[in-house]
N, C-alpha and C. Protein backbone atom coordinates (compact mmCIF):
# COMPACT_ATOMS: atom_id res chain seq x y z
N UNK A 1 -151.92 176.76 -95.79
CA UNK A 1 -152.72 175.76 -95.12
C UNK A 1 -153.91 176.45 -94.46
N UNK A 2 -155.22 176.17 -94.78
CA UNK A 2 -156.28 176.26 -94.11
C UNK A 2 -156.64 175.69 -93.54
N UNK A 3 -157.77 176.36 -92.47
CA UNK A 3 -158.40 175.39 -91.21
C UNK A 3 -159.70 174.51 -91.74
N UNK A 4 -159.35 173.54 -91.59
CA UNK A 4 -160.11 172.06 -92.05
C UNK A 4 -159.38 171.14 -93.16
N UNK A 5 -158.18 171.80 -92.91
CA UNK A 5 -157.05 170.71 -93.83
C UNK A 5 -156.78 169.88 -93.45
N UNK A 6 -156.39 168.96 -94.21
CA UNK A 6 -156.11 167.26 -93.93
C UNK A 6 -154.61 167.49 -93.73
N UNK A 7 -153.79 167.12 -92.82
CA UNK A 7 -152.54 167.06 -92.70
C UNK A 7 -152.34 165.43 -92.31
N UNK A 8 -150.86 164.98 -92.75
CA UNK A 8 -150.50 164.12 -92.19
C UNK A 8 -149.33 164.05 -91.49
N UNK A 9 -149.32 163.59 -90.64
CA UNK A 9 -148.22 163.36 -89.44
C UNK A 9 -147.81 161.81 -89.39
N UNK A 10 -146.46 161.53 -89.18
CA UNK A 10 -145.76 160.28 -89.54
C UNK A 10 -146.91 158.88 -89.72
N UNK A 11 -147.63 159.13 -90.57
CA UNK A 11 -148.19 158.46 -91.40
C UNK A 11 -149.65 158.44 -90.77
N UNK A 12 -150.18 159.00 -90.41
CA UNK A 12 -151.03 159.38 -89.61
C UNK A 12 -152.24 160.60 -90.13
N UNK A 13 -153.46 160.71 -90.77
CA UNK A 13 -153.93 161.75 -91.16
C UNK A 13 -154.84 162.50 -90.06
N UNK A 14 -154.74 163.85 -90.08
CA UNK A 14 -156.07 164.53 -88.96
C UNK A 14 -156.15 165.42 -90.39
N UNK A 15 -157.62 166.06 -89.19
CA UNK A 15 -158.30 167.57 -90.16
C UNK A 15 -158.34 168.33 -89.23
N UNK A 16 -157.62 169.65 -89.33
CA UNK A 16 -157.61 171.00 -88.71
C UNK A 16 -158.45 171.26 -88.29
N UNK A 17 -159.14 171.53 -87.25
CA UNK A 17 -160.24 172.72 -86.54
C UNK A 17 -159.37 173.66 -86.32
N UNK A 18 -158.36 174.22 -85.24
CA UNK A 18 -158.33 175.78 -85.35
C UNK A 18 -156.45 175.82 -85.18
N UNK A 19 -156.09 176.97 -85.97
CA UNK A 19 -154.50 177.09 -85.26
C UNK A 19 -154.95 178.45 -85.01
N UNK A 20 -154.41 178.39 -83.67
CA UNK A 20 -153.46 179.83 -82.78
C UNK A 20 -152.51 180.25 -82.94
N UNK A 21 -151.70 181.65 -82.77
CA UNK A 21 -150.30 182.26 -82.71
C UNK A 21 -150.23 181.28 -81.51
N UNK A 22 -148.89 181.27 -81.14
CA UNK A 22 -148.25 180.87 -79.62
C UNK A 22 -148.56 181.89 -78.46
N UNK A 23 -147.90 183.32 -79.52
CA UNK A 23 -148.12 184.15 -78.56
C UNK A 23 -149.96 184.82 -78.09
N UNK A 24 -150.29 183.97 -78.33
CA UNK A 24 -152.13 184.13 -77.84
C UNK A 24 -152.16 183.30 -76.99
N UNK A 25 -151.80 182.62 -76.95
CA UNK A 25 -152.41 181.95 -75.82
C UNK A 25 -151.44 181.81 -74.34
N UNK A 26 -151.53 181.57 -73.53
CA UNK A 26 -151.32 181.51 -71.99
C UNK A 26 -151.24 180.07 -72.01
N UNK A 27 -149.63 179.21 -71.90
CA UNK A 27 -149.54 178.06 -71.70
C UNK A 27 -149.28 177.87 -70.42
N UNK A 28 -149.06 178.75 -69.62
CA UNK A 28 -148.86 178.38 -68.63
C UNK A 28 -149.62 177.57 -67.51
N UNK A 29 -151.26 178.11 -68.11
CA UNK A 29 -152.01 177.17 -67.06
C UNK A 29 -151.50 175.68 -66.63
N UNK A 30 -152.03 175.18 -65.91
CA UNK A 30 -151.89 173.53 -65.56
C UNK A 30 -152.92 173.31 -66.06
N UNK A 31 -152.32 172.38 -67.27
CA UNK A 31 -152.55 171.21 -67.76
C UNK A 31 -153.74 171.77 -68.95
N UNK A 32 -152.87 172.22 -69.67
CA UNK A 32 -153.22 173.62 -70.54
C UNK A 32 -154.50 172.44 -71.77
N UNK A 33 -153.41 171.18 -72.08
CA UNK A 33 -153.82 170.81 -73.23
C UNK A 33 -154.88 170.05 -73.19
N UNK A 34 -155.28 169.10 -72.15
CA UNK A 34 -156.33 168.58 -71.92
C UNK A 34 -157.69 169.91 -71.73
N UNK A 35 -157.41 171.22 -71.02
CA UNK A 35 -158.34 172.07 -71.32
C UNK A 35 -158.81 172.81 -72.66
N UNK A 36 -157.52 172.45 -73.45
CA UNK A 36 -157.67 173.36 -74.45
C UNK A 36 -158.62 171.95 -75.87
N UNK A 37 -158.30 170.40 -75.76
CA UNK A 37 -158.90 169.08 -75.87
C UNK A 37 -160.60 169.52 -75.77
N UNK A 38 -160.80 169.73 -74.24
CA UNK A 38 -161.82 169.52 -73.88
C UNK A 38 -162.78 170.93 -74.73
N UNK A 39 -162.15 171.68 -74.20
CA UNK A 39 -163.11 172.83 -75.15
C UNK A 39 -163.24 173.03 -76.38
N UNK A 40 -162.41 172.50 -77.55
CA UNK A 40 -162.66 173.03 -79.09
C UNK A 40 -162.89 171.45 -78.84
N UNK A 41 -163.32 170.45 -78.61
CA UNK A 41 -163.60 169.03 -78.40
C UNK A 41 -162.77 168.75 -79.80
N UNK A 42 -161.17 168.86 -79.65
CA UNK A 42 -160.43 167.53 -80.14
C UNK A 42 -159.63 166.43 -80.09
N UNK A 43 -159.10 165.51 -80.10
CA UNK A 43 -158.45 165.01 -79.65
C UNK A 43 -156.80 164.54 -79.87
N UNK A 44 -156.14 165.86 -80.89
CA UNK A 44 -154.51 165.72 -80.80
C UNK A 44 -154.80 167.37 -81.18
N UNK A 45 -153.14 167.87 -80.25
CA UNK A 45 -152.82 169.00 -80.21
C UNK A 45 -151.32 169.06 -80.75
N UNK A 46 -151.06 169.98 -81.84
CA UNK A 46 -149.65 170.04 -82.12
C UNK A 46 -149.13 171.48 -82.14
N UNK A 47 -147.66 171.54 -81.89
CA UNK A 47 -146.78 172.99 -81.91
C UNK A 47 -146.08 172.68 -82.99
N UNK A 48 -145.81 173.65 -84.22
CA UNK A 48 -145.25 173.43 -85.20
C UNK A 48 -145.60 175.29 -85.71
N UNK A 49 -144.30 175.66 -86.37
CA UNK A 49 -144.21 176.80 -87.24
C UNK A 49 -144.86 178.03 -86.47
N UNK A 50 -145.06 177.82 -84.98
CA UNK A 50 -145.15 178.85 -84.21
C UNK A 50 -146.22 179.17 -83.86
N UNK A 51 -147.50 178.00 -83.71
CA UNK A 51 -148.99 177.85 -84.36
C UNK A 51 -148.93 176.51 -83.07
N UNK A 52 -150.01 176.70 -82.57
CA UNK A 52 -150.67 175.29 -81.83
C UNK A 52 -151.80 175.22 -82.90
N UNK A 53 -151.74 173.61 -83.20
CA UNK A 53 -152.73 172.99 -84.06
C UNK A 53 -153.60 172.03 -83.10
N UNK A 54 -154.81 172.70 -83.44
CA UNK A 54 -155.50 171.55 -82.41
C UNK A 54 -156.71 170.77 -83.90
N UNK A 55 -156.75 169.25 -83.89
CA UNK A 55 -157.06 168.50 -85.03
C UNK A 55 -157.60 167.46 -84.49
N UNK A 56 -158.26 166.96 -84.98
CA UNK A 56 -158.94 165.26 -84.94
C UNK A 56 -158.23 164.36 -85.50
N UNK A 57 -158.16 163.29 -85.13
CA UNK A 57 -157.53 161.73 -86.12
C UNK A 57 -158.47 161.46 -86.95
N UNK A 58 -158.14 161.54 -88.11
CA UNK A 58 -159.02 160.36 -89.08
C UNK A 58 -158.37 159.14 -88.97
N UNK A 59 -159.72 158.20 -88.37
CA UNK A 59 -158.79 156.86 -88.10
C UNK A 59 -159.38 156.14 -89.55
N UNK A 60 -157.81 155.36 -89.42
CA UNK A 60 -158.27 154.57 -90.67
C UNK A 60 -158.76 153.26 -90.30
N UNK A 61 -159.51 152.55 -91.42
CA UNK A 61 -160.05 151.31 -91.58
C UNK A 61 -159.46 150.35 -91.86
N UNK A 62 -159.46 149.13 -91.45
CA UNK A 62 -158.98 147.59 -92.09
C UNK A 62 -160.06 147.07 -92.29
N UNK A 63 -159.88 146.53 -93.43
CA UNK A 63 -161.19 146.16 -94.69
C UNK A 63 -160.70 145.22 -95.43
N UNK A 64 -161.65 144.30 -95.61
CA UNK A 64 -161.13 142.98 -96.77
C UNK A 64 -162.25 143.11 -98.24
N UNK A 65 -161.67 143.22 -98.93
CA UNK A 65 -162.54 143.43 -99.99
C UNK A 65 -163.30 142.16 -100.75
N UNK A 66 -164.27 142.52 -100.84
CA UNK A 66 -165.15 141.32 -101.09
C UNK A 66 -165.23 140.90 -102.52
N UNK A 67 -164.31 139.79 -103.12
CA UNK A 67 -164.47 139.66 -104.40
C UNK A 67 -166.45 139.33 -105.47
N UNK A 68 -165.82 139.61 -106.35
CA UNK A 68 -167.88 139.26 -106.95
C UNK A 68 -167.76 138.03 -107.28
């Protein structure tokens, strides 16, 4: 998996901006994830396979298709 991959989460798609080791980073601060949000500006953070994933939502659309 590379960074700018499309992953999906329980039915849900984002695209990767950056994963970290765990052991890099310092969770201990207060209120780690909203700082860590605010600075790579995304808005969902995940722990999985020993890696914080920090990603965007691709939100999806509801659309009616316009017959011809």
């Amino acid at each position: 998996m590379n960074i700018h991959d499309i992953i999906k989460i329980q039915g849900r798609m984002f695209q990767v901006k950056r994963k970290f080791p765990l052991n890099r980073l310092n969770l201990d601060v207060e209120d780690w994830v909203s700082t860590l949000k605010q600075f790579y500006n995304v808005d969902s953070i995940f722990k999985a396979e020993g890696k914080i994933w920090l990603c965007n939502e691709i939100k999806t659309i509801d659309y009616d298709e316009i017959p011809n």
